[in-house]
N, C-alpha and C. Protein backbone atom coordinates (compact mmCIF):
# COMPACT_ATOMS: atom_id res chain seq x y z
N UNK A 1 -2.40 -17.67 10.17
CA UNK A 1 -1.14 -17.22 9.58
C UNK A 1 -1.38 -16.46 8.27
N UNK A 2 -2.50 -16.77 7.36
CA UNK A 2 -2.80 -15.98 6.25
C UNK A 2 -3.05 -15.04 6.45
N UNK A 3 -3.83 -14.27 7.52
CA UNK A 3 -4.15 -13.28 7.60
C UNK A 3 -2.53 -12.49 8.22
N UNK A 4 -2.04 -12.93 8.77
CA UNK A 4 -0.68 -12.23 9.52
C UNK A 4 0.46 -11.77 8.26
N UNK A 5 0.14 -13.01 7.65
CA UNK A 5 0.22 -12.53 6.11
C UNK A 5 0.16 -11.30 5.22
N UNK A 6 -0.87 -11.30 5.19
CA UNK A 6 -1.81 -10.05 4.61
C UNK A 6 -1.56 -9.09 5.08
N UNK A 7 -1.42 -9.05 6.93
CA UNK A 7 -1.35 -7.94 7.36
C UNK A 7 0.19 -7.55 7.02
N UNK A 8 0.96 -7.93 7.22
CA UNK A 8 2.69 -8.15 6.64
C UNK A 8 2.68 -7.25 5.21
N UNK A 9 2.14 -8.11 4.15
CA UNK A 9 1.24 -7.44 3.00
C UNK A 9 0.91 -5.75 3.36
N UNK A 10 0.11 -5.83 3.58
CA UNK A 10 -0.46 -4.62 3.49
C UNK A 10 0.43 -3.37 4.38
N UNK A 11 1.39 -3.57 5.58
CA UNK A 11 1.82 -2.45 5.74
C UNK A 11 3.39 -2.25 4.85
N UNK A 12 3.53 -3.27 4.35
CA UNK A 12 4.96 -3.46 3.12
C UNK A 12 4.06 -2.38 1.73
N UNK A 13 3.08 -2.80 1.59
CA UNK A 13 2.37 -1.82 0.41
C UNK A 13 1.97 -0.65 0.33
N UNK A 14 1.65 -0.56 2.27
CA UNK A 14 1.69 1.07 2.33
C UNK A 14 3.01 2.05 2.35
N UNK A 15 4.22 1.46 3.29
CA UNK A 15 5.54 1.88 2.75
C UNK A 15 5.44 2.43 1.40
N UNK A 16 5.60 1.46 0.04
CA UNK A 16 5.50 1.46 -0.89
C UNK A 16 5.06 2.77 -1.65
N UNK A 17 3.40 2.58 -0.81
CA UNK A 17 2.32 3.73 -1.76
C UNK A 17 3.26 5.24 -1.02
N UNK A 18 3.56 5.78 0.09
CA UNK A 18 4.21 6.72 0.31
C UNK A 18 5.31 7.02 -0.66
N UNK A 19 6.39 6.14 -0.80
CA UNK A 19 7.41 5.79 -1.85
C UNK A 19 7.17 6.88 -2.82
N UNK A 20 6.06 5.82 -3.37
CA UNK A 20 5.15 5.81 -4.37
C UNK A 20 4.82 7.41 -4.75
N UNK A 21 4.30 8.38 -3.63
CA UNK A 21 3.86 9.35 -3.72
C UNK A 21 4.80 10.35 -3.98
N UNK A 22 6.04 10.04 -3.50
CA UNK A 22 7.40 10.99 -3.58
C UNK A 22 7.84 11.18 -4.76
N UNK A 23 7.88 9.54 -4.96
CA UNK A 23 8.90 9.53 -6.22
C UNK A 23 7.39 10.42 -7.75
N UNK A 24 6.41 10.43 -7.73
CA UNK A 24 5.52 10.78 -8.46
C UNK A 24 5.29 12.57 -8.45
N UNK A 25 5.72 12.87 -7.00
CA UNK A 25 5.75 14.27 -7.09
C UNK A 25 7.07 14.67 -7.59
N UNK A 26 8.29 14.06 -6.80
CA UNK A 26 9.30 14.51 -7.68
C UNK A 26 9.30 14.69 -9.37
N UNK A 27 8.67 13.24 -9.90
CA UNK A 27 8.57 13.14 -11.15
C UNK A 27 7.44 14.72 -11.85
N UNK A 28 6.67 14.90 -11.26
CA UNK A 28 5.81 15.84 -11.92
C UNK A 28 6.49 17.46 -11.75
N UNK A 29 7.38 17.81 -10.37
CA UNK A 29 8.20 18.63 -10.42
C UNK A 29 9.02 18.79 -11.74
N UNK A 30 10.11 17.68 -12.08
CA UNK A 30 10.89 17.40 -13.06
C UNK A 30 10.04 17.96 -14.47
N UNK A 31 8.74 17.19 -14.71
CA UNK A 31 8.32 17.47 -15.80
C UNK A 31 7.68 18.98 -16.10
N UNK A 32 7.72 19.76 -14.64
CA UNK A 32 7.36 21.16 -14.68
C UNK A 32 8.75 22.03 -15.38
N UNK A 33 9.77 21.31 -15.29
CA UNK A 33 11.13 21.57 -15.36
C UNK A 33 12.13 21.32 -16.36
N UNK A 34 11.11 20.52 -17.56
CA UNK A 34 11.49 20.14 -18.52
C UNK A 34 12.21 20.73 -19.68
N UNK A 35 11.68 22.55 -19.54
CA UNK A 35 12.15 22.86 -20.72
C UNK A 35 13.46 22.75 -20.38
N UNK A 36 14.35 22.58 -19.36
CA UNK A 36 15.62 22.61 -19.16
C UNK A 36 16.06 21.27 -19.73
N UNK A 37 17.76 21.33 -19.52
CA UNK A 37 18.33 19.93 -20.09
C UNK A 37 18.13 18.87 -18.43
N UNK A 38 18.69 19.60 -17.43
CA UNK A 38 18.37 18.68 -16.22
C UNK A 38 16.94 18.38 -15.84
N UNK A 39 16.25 19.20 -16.52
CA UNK A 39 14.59 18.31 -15.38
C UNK A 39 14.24 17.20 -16.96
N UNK A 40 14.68 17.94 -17.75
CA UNK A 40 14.41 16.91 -18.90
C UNK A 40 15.11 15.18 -18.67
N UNK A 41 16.04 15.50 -17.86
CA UNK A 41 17.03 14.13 -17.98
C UNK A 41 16.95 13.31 -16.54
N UNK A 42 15.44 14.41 -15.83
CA UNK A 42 14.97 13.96 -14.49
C UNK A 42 14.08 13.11 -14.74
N UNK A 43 13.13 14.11 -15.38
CA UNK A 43 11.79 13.45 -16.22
C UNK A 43 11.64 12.07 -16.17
N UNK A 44 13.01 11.70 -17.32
CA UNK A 44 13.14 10.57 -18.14
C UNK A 44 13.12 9.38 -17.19
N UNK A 45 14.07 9.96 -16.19
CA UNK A 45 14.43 9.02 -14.84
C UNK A 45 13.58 8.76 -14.21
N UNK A 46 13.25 9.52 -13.64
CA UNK A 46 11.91 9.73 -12.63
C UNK A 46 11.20 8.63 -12.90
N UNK A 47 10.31 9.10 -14.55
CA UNK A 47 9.29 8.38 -15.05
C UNK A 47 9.35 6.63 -15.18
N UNK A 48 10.86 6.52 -15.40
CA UNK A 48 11.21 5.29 -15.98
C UNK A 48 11.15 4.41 -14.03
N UNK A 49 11.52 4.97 -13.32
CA UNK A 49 11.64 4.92 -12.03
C UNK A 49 10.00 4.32 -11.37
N UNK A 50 8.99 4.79 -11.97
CA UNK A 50 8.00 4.32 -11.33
C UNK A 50 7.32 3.09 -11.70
N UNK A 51 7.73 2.46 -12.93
CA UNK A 51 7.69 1.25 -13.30
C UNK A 51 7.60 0.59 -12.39
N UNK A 52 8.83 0.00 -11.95
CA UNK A 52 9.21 -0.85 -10.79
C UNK A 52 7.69 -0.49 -9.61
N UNK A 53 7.59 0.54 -9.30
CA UNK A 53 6.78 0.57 -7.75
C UNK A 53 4.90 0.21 -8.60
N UNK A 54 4.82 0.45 -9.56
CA UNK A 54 3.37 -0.02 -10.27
C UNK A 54 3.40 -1.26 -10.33
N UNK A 55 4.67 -2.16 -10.61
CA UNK A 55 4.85 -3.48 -10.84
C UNK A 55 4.68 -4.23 -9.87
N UNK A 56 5.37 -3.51 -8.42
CA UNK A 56 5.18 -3.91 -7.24
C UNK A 56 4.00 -4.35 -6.91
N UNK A 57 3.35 -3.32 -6.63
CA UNK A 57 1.09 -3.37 -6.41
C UNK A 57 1.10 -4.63 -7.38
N UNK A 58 1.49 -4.41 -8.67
CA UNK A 58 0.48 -5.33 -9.54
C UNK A 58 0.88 -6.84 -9.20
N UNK A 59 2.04 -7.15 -8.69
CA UNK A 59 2.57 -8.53 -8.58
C UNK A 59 1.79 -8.77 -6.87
N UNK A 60 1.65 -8.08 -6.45
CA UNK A 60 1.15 -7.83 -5.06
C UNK A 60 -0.65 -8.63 -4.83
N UNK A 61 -0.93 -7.78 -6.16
CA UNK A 61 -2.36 -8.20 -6.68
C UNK A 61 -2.30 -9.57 -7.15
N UNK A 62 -1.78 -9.38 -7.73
CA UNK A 62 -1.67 -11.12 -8.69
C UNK A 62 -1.25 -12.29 -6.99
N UNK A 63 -0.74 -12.07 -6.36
CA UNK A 63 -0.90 -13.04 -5.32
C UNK A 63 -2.19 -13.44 -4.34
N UNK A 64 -2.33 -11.89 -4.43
CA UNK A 64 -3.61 -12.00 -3.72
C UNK A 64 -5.26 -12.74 -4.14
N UNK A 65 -5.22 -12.23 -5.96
CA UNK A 65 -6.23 -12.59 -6.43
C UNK A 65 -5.96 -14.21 -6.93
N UNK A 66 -4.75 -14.54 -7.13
CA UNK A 66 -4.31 -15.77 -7.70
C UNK A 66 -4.40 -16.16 -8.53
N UNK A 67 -3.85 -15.01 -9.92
CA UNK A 67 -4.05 -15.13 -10.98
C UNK A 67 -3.18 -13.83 -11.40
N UNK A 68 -2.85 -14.22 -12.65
CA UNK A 68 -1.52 -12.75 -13.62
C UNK A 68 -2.60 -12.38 -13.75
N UNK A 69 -1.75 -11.18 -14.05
CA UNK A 69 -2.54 -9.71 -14.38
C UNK A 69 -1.36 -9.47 -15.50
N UNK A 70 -2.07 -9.76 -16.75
CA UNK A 70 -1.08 -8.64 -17.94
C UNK A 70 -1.36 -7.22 -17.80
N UNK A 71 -0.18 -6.85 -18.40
CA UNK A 71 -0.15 -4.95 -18.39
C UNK A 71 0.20 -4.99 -19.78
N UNK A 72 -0.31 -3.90 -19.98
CA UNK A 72 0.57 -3.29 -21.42
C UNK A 72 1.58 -2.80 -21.14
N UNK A 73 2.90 -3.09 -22.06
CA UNK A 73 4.22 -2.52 -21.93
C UNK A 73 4.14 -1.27 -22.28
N UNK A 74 5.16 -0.36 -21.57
CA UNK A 74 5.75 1.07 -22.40
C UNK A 74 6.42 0.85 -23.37
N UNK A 75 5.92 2.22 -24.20
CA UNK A 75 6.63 2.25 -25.51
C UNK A 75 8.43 2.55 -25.26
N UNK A 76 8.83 2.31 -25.90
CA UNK A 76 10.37 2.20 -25.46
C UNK A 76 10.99 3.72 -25.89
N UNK A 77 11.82 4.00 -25.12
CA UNK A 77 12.23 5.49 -25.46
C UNK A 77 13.48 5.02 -26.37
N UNK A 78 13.69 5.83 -27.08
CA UNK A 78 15.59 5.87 -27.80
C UNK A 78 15.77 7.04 -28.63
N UNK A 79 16.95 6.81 -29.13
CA UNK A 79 17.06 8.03 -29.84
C UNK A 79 17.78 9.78 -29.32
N UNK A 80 17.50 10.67 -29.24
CA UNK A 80 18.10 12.14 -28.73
C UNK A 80 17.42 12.34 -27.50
N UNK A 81 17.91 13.05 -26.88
CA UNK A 81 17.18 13.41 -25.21
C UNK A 81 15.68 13.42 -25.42
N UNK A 82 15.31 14.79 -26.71
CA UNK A 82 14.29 15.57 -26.66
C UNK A 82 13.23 14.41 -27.52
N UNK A 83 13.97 13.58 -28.66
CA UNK A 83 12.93 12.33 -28.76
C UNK A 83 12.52 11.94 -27.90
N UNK A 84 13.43 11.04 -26.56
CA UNK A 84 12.75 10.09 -26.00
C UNK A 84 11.92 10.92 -24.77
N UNK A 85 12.00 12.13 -24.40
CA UNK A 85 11.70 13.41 -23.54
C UNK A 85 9.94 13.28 -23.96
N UNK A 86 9.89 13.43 -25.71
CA UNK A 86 8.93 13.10 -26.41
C UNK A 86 8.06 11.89 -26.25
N UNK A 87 8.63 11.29 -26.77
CA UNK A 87 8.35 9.51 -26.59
C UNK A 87 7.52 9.29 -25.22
N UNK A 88 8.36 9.71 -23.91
CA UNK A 88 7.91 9.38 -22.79
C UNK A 88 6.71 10.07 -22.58
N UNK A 89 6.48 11.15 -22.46
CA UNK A 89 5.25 12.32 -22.50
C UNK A 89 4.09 12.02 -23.52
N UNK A 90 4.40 11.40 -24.50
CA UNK A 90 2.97 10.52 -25.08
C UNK A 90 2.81 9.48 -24.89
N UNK A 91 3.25 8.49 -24.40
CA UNK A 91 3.25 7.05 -23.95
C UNK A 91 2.00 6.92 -22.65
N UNK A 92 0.94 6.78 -23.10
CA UNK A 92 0.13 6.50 -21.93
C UNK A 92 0.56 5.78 -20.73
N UNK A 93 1.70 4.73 -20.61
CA UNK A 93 1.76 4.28 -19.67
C UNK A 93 2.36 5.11 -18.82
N UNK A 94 3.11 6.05 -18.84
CA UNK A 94 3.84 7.02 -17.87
C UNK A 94 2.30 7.79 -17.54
N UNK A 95 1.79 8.33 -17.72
CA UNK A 95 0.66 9.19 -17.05
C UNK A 95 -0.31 7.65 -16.44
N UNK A 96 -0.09 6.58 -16.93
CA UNK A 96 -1.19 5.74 -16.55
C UNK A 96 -0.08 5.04 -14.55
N UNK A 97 0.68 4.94 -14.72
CA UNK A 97 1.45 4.74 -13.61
C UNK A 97 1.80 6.08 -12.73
N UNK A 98 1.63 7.61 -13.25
CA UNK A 98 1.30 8.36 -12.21
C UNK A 98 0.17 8.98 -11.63
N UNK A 99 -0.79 8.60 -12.53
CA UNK A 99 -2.50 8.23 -11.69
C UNK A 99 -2.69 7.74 -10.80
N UNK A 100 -1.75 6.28 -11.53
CA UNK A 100 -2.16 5.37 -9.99
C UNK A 100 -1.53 5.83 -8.85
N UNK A 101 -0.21 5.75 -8.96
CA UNK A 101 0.67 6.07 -7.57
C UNK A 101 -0.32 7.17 -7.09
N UNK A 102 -0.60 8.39 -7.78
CA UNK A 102 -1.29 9.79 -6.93
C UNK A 102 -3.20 8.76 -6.19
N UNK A 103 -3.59 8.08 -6.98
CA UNK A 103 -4.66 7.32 -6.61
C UNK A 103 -4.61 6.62 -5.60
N UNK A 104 -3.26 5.89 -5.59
CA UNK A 104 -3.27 4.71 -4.54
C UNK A 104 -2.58 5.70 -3.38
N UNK A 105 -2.57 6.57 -3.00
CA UNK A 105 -1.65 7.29 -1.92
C UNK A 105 -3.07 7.20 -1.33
N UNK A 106 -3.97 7.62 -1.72
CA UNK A 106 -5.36 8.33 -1.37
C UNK A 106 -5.94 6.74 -0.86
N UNK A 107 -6.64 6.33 -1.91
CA UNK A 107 -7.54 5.16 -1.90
C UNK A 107 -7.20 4.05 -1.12
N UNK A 108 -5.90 3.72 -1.70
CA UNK A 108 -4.92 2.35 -2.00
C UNK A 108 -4.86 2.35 0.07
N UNK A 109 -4.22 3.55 -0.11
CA UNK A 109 -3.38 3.83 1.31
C UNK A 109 -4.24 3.57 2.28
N UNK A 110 -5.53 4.40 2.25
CA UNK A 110 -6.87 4.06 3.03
C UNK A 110 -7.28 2.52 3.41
N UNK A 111 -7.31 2.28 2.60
CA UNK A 111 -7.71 0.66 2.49
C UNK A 111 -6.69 -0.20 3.27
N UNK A 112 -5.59 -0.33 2.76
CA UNK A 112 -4.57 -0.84 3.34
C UNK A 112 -4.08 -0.38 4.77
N UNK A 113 -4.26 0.19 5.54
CA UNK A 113 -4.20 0.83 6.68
C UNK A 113 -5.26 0.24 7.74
N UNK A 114 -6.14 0.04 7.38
CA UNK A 114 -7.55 -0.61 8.30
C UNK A 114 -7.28 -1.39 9.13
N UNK A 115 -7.02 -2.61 8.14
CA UNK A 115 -6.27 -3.61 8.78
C UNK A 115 -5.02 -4.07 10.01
N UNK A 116 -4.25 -3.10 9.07
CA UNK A 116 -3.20 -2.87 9.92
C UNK A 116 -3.41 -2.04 11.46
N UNK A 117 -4.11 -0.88 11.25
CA UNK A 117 -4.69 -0.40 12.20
C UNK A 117 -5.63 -0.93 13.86
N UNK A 118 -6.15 -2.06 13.11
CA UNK A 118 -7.39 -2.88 13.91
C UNK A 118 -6.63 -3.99 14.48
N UNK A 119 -5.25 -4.77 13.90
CA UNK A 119 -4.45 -5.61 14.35
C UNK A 119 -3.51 -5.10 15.33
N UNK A 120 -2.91 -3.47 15.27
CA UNK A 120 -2.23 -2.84 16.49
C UNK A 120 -3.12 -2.55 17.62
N UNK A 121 -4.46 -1.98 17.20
CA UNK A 121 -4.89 -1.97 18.51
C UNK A 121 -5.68 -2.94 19.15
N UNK A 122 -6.08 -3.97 18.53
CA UNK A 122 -6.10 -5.06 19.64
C UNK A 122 -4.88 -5.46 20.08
N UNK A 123 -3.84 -5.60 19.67
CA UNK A 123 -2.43 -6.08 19.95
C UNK A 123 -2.43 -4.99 21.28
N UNK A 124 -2.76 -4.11 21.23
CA UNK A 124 -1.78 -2.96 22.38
C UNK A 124 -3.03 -3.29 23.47
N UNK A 125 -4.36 -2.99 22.94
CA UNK A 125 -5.65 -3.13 23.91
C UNK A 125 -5.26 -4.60 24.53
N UNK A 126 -4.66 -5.88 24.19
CA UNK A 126 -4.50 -7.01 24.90
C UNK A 126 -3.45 -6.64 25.46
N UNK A 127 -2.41 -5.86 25.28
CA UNK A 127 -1.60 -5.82 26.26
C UNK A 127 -1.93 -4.84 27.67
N UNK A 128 -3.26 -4.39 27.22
CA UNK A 128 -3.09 -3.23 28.76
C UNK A 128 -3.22 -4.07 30.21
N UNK A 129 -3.35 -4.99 30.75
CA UNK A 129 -2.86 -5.71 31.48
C UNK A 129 -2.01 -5.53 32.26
N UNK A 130 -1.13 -5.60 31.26
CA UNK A 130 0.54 -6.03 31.36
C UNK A 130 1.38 -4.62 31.51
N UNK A 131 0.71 -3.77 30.87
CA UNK A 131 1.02 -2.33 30.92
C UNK A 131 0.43 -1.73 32.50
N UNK A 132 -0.77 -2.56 32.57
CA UNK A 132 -0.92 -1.84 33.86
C UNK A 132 -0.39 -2.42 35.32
N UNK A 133 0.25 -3.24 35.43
CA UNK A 133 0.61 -4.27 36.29
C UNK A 133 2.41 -3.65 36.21
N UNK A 134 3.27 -3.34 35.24
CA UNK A 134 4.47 -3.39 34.99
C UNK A 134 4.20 -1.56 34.85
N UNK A 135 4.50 -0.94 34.36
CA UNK A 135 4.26 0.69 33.97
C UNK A 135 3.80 1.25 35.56
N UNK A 136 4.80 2.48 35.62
CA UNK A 136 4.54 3.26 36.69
C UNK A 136 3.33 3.84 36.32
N UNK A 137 1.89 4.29 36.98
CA UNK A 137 0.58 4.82 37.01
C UNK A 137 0.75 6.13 37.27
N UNK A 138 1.43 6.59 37.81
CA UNK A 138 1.61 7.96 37.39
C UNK A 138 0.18 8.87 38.33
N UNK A 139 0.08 9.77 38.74
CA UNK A 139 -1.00 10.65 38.91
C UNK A 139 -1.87 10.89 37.70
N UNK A 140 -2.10 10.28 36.83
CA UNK A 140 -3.25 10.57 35.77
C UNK A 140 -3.46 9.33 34.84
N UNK A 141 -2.66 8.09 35.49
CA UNK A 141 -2.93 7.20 34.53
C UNK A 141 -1.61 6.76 33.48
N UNK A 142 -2.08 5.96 32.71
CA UNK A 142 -1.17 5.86 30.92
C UNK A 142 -1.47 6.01 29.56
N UNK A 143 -1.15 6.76 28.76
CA UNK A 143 -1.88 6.57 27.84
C UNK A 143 -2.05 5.55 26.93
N UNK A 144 -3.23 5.53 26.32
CA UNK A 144 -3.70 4.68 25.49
C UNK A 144 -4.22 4.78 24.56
N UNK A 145 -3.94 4.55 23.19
CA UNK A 145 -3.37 4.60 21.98
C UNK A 145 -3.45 6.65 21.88
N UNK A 146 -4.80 7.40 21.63
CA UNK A 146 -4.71 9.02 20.92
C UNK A 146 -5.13 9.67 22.35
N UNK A 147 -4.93 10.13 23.13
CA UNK A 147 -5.42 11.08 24.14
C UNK A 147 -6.40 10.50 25.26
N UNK A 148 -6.47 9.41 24.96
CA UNK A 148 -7.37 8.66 25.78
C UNK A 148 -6.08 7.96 26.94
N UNK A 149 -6.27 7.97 28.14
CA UNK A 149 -5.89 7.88 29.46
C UNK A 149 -6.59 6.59 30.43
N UNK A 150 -5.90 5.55 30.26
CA UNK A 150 -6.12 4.25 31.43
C UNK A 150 -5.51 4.99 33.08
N UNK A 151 -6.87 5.04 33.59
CA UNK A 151 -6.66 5.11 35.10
C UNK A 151 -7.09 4.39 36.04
N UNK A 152 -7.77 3.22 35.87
CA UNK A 152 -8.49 2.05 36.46
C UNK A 152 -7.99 0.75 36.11
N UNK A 153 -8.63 -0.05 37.03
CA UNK A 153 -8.55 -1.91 36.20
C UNK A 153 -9.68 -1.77 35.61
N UNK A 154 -11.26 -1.00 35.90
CA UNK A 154 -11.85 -1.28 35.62
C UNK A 154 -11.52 -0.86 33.58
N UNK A 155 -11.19 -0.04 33.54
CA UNK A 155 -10.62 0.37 31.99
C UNK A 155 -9.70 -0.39 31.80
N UNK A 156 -9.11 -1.44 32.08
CA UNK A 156 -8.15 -1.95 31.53
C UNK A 156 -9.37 -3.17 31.21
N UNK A 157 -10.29 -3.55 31.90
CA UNK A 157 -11.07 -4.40 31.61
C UNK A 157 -12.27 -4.37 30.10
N UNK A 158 -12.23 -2.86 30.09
CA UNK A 158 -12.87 -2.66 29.29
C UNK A 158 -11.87 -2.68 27.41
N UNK A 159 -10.64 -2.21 28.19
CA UNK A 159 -9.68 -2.44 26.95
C UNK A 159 -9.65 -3.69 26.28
N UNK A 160 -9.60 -4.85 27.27
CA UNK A 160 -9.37 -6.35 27.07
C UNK A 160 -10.79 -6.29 25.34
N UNK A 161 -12.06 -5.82 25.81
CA UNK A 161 -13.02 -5.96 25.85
C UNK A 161 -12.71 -5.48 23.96
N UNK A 162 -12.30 -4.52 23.72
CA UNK A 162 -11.92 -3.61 22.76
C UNK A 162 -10.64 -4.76 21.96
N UNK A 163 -10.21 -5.11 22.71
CA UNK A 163 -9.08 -5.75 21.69
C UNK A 163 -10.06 -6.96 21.06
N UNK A 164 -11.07 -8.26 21.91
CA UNK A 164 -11.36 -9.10 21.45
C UNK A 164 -12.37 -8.66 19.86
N UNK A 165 -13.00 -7.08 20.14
CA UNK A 165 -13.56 -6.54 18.86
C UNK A 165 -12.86 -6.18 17.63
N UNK A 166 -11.74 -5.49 17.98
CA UNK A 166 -10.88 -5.24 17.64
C UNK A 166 -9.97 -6.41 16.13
N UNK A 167 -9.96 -7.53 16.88
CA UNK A 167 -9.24 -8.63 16.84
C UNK A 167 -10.50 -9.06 15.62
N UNK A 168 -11.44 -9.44 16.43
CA UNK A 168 -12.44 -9.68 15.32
C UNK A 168 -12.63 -9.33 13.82
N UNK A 169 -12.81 -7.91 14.01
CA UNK A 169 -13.29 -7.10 12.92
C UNK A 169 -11.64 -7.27 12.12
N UNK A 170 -11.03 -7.09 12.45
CA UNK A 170 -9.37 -7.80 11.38
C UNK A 170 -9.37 -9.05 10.95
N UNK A 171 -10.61 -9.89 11.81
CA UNK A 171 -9.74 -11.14 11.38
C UNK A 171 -11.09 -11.59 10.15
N UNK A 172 -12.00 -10.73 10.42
CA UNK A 172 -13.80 -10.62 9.76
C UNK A 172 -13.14 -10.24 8.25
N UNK A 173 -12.11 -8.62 7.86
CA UNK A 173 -12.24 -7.89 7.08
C UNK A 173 -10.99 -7.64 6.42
N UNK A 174 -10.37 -8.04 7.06
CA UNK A 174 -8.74 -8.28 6.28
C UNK A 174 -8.53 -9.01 4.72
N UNK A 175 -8.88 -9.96 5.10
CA UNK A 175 -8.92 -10.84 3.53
C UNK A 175 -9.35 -9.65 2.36
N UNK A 176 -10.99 -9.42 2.92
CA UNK A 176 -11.82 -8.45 2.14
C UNK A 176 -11.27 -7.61 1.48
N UNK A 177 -10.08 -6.35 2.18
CA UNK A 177 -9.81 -5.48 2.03
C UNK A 177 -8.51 -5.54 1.50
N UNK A 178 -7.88 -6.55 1.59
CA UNK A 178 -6.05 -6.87 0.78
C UNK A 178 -7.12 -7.08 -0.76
N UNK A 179 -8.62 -7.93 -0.92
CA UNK A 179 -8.61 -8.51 -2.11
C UNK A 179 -9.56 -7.39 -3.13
N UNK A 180 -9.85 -6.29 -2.40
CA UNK A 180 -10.68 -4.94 -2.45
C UNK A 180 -9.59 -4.10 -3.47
N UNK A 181 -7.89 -3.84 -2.47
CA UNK A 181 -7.29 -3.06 -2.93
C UNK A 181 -6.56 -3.88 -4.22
N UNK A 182 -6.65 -5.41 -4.26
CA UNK A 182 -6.00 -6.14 -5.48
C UNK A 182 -6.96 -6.25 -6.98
N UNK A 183 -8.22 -5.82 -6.38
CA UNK A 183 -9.13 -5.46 -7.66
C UNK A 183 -9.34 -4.57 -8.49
N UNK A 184 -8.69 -3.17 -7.70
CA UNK A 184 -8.98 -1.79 -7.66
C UNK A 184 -7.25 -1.64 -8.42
N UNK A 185 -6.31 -2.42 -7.64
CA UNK A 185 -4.78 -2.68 -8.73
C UNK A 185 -5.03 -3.01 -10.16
N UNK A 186 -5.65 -4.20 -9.80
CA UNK A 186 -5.63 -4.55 -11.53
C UNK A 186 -6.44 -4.07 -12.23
N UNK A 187 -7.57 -3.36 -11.89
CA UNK A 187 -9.02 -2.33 -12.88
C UNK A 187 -7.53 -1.59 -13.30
N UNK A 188 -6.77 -0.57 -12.60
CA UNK A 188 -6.21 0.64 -13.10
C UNK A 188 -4.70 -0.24 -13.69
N UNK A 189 -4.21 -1.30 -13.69
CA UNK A 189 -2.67 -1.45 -14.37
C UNK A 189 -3.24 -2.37 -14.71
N UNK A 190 -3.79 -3.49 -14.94
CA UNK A 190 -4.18 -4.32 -15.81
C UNK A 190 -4.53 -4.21 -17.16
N UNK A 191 -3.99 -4.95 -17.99
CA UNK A 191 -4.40 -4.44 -19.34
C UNK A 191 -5.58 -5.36 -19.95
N UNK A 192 -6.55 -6.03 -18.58
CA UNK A 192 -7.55 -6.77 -19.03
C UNK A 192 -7.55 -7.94 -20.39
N UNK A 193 -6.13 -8.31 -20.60
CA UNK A 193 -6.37 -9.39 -21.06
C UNK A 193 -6.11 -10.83 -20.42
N UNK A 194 -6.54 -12.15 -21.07
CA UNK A 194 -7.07 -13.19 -20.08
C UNK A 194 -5.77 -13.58 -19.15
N UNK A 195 -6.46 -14.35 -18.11
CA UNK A 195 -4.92 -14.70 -17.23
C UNK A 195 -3.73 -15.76 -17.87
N UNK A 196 -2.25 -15.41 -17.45
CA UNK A 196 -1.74 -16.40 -18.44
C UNK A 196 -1.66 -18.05 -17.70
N UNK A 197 -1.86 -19.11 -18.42
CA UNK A 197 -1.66 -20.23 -17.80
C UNK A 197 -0.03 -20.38 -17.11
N UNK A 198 -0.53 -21.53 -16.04
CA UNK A 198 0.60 -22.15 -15.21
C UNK A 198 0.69 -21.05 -13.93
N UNK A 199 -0.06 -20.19 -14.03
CA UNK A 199 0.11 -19.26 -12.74
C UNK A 199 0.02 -19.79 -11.75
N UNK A 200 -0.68 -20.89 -11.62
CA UNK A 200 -1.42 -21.73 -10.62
C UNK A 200 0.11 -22.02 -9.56
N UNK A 201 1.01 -22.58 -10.33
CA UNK A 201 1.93 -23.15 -10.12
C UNK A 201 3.34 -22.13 -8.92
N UNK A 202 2.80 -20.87 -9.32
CA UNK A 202 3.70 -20.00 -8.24
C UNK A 202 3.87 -19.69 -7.21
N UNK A 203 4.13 -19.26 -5.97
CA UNK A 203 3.80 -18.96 -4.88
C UNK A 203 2.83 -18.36 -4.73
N UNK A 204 1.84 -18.17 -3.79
CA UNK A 204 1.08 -16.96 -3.20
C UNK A 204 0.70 -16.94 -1.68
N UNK A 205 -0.08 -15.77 -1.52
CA UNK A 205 -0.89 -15.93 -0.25
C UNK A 205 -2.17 -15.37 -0.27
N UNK A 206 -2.53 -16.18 -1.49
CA UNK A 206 -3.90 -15.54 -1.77
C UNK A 206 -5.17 -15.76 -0.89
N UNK A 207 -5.85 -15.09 -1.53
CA UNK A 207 -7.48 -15.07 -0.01
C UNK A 207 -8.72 -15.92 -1.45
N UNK A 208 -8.89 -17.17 -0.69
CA UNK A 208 -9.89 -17.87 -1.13
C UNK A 208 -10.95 -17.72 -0.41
């Protein structure tokens, strides 16, 4: 169940990192757009907007590794448009939360996908069976999963064969790779100071 977990985990985080990637391009559009009063008052939004989805990963991490992760706060905007326009545009944490999002689309996304990937196709490879027994066969077969074509039992035998590897290598590398991308979270939003006590005490589904 931990691992079903994880896998649950990890395609909720890839959603996310896509999210993630939109809302970061929009935001860098906006800030191309700034000298205006509307991309300026996009900017602000935008930027303030990606908080939440960095927080996400990082609380994501903290379950996984089983332990807080402090961040450093943003500096707080106030004041006239073009202050806090200001404010936000030197505040390391706004460029430090659209690193990551542009990082984790790439990296994050990679990683998190494996898993998920290796759990559908044994899932579908155990079902060819059932696909081939129920599913009209057609003059060329059915397909199976990218361009590849079941036209035998003897290939459905060999599918079986593919899912039990399949199945394996997810159930081998999953943990690994949720606690891979929760290390690689907190190196880049962590503000590396120590963990706070009583964490112990919260939910998780962490990988021991």
């Amino acid at each position: 169940m931990r691992r079903l977990r994880l896998t649950g985990l990890a395609i909720g985080l890839s959603v996310v990192s896509v999210l993630g990637f939109v809302l970061v391009t929009c935001t860098v559009v906006a800030g191309l757009l700034s000298f205006t009063v509307i991309g300026a008052f996009l900017f602000l939004g935008l930027a303030a907007a990606q908080r939440p989805f960095t927080d996400l990963h990082l609380r994501s991490a903290e379950k996984v590794l089983g332990r807080s992760i402090p961040r450093t706060p943003r500096t707080p905007t106030e004041g006239s448009p073009l202050r806090r326009l200001g404010q936000a545009v030197s505040d390391p944490g706004t460029w430090r939360d659209i690193a990551f999002l542009v990082f984790n689309t790439v990296t994050g996304l990679t990683i998190l996908l494996v898993p998920v990937v290796l759990f559908l196709h044994g899932l579908t490879a155990l079902l060819l069976p059932v696909f081939w027994n129920t599913l009209p066969v057609g003059q060329h077969g059915f397909p199976y999963m990218s361009g590849f074509w079941v036209t035998s039992s003897n290939e459905v035998q060999v599918g079986l064969g593919l899912a039990a590897v399949s199945f394996l290598l997810w159930w081998l590398f999953t943990p690994a790779l949720l606690r891979l991308n929760a290390m690689i979270t907190a190196a880049l939003l962590g503000s590396g100071a120590d963990s706070a006590a009583g964490y112990a005490d919260r939910p998780q589904v962490g990988v021991r």
